[in-house]
N, C-alpha and C. Protein backbone atom coordinates (compact mmCIF):
# COMPACT_ATOMS: atom_id res chain seq x y z
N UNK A 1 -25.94 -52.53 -14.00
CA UNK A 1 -25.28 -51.38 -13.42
C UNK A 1 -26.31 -50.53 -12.69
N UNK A 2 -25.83 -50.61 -11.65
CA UNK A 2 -27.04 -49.14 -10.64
C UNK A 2 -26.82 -47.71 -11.05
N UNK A 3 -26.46 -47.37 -11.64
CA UNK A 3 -25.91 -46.03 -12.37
C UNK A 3 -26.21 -45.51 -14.46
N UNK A 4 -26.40 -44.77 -14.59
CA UNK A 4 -26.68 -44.51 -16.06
C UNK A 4 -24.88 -44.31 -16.23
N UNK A 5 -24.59 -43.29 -15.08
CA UNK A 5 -22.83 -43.13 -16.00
C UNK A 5 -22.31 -43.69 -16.27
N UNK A 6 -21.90 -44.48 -17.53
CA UNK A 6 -20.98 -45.58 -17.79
C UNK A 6 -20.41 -45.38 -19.07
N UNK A 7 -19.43 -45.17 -18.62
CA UNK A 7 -18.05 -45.19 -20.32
C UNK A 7 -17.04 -46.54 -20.40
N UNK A 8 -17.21 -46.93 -21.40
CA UNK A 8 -15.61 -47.96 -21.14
C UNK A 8 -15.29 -47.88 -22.47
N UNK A 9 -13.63 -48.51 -22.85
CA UNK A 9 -12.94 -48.04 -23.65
C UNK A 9 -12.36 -49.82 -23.75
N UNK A 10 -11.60 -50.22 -25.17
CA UNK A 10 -11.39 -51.46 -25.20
C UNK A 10 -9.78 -51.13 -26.20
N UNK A 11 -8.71 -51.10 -26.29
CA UNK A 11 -7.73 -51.04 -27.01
C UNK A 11 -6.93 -52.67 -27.10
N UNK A 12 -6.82 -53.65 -28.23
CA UNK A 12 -6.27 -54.62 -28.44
C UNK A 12 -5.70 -54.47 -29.96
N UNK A 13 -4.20 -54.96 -29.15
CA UNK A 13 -3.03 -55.33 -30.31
C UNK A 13 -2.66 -56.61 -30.24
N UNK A 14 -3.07 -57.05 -31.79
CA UNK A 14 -3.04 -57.91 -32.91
C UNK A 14 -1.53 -58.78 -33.40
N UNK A 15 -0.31 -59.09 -33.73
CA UNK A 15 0.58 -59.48 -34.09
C UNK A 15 -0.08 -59.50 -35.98
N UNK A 16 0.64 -59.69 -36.82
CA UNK A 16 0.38 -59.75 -38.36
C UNK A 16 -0.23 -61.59 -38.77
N UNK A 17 0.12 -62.27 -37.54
CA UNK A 17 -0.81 -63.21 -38.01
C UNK A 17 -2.40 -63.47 -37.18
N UNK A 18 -2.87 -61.94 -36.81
CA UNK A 18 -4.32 -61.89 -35.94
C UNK A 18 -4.10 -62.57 -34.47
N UNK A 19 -2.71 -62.86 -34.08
CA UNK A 19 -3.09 -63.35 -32.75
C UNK A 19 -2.42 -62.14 -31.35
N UNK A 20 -3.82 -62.59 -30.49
CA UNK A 20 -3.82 -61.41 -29.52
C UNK A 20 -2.55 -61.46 -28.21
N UNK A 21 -1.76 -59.81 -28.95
CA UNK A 21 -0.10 -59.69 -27.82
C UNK A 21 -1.17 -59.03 -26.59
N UNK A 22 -1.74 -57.86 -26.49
CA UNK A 22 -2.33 -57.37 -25.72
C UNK A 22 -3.40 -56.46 -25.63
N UNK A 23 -4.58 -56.52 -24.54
CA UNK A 23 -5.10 -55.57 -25.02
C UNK A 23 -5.36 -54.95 -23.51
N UNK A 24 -6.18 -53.80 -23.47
CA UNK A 24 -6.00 -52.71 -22.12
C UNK A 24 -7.63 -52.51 -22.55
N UNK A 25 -8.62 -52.94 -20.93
CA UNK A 25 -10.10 -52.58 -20.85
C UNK A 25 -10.15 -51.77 -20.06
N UNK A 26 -10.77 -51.00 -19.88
CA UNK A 26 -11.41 -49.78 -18.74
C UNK A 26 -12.91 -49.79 -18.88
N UNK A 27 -13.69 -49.48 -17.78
CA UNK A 27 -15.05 -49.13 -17.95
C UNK A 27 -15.06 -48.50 -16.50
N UNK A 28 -15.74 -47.01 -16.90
CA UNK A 28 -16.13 -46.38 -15.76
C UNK A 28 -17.53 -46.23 -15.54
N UNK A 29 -17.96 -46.59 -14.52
CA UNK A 29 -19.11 -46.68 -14.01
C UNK A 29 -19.78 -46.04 -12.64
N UNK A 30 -20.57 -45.33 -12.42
CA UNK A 30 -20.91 -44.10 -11.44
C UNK A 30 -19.73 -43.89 -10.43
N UNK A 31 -19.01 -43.21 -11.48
CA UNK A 31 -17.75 -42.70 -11.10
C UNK A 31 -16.59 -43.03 -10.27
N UNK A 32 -16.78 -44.71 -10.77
CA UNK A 32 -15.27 -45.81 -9.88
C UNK A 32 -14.77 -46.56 -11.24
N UNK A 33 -13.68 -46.46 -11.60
CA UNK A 33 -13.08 -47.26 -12.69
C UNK A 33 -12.98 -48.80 -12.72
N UNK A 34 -13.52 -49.62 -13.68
CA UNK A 34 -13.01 -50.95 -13.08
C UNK A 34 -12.21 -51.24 -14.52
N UNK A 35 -11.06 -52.56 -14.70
CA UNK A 35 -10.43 -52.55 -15.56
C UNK A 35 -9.42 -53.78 -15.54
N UNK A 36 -9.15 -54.29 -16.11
CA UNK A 36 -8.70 -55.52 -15.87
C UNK A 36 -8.17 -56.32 -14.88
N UNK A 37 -7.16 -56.89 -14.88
CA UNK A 37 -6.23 -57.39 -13.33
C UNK A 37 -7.20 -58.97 -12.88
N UNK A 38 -8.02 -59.53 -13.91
CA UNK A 38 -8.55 -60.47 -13.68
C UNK A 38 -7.56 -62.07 -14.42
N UNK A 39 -6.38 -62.06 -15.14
CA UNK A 39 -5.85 -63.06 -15.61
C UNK A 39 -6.64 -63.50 -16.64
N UNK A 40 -7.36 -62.79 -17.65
CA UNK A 40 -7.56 -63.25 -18.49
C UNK A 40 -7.14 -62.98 -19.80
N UNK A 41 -6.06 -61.70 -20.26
CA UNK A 41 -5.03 -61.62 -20.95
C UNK A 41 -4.24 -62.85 -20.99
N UNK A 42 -3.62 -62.71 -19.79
CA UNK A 42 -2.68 -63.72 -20.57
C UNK A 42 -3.35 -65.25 -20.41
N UNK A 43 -4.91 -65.70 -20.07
CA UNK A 43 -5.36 -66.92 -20.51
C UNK A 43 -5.54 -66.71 -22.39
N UNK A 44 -5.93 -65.24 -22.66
CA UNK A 44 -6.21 -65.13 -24.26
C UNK A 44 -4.54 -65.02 -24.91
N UNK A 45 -3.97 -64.42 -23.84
CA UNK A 45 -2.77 -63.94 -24.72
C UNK A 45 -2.25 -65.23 -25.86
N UNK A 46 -2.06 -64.71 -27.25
CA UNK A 46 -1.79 -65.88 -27.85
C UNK A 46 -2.06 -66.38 -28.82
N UNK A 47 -3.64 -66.38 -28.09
CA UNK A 47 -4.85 -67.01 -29.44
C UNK A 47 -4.85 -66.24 -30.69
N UNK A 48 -5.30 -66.68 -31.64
CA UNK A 48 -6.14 -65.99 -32.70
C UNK A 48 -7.35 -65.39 -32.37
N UNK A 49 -7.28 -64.19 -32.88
CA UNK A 49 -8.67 -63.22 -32.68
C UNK A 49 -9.82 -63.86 -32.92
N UNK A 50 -9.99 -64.92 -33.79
CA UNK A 50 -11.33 -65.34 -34.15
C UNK A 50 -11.25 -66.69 -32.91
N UNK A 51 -10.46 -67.51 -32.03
CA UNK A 51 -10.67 -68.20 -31.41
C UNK A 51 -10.97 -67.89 -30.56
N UNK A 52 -10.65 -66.40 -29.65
CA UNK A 52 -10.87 -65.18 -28.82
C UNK A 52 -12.74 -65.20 -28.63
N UNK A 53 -12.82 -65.00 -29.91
CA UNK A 53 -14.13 -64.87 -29.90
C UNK A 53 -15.35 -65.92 -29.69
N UNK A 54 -14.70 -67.34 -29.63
CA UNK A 54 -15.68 -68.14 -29.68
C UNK A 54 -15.81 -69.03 -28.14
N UNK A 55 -14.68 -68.09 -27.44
CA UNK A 55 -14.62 -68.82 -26.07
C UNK A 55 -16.01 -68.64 -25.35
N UNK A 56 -16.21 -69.41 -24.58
CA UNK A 56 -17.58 -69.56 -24.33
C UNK A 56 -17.13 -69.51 -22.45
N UNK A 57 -17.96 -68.44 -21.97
CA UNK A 57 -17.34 -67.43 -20.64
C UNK A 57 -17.25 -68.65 -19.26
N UNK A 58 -17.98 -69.76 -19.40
CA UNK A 58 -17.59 -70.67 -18.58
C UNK A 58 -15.95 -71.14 -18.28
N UNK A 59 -15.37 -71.18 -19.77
CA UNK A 59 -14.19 -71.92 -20.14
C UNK A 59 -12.87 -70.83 -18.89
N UNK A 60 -13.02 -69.65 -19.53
CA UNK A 60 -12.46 -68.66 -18.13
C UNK A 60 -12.63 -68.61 -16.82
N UNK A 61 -13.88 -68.93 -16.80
CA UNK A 61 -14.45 -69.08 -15.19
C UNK A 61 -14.09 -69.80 -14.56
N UNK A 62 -14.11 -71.46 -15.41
CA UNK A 62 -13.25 -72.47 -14.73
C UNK A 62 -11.73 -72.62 -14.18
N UNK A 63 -11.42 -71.72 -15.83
CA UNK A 63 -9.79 -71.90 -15.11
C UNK A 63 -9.42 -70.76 -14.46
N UNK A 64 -9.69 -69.75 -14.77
CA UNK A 64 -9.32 -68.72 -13.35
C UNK A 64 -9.90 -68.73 -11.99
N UNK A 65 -11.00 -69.18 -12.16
CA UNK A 65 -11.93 -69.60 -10.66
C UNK A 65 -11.51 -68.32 -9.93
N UNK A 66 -12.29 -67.33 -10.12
CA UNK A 66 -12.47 -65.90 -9.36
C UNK A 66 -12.91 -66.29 -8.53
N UNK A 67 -12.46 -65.46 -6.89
CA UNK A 67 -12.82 -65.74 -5.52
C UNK A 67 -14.26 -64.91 -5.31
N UNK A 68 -14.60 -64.30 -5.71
CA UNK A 68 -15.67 -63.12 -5.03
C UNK A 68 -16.73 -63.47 -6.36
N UNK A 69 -17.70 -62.94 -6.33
CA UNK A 69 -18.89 -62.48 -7.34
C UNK A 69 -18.31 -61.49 -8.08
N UNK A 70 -18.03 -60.87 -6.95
CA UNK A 70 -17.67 -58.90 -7.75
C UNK A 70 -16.46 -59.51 -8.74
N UNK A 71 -15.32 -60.31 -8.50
CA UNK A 71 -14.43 -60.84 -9.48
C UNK A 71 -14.88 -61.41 -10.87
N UNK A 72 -16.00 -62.06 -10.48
CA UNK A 72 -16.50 -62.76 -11.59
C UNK A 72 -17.50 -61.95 -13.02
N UNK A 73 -17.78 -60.87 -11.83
CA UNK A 73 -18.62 -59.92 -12.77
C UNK A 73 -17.65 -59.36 -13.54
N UNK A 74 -16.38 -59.05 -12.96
CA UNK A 74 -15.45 -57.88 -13.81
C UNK A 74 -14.92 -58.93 -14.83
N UNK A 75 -14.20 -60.33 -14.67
CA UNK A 75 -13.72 -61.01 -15.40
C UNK A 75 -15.00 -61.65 -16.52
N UNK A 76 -16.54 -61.68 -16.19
CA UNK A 76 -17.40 -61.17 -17.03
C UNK A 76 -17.19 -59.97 -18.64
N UNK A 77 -16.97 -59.00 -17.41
CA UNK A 77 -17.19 -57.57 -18.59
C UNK A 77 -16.02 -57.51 -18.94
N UNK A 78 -14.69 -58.04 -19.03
CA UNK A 78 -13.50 -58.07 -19.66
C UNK A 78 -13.56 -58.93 -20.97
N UNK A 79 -14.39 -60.24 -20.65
CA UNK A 79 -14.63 -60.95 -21.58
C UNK A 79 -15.39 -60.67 -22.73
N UNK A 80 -16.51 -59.95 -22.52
CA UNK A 80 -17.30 -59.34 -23.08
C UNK A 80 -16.66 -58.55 -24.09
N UNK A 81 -15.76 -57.70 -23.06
CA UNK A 81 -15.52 -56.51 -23.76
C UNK A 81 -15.04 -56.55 -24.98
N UNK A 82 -13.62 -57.94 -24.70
CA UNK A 82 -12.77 -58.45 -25.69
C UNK A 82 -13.44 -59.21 -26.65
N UNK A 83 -14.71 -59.74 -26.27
CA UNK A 83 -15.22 -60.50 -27.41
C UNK A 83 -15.98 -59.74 -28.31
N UNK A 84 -16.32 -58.99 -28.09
CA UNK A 84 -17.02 -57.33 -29.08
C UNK A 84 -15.69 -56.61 -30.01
């Protein structure tokens, strides 16, 4: 990030058997919001939280195949976010 200002926020809901209905990322960064809209909800939507976690960031990359860098960075820090 070229900037120190950076906030982001991560909210994900669970179903009672741990698998992920939805979750909502934001991260603001020298003062432009970036935040999901990359298709990788509903590639997770589904899973179990602990399978969530063991995806390995290629596996997204491949199948969403983001057009730009800048796409790939955000569908990056979404992944991230969700895997924290």
């Amino acid at each position: 990030m070229p900037c120190k200002d950076t906030t982001s926020r991560v909210t994900v809901f669970l179903d009672n058997e741990d698998r992920l209905i939805d979750f909502d990322f934001s991260k603001i960064t020298c003062s432009k919001e970036i935040g999901g809209g990359t298709g990788y909800l509903e590639y997770c939507k589904g899973m179990l939280a602990e399978e969530i976690t063991e995806i390995d960031f290629q596996m997204p990359l491949d199948f969403l195949n983001p057009e730009t860098d800048e796409d790939q960075f955000f569908l990056y820090l979404e992944w991230d976010a969700l895997r924290t």
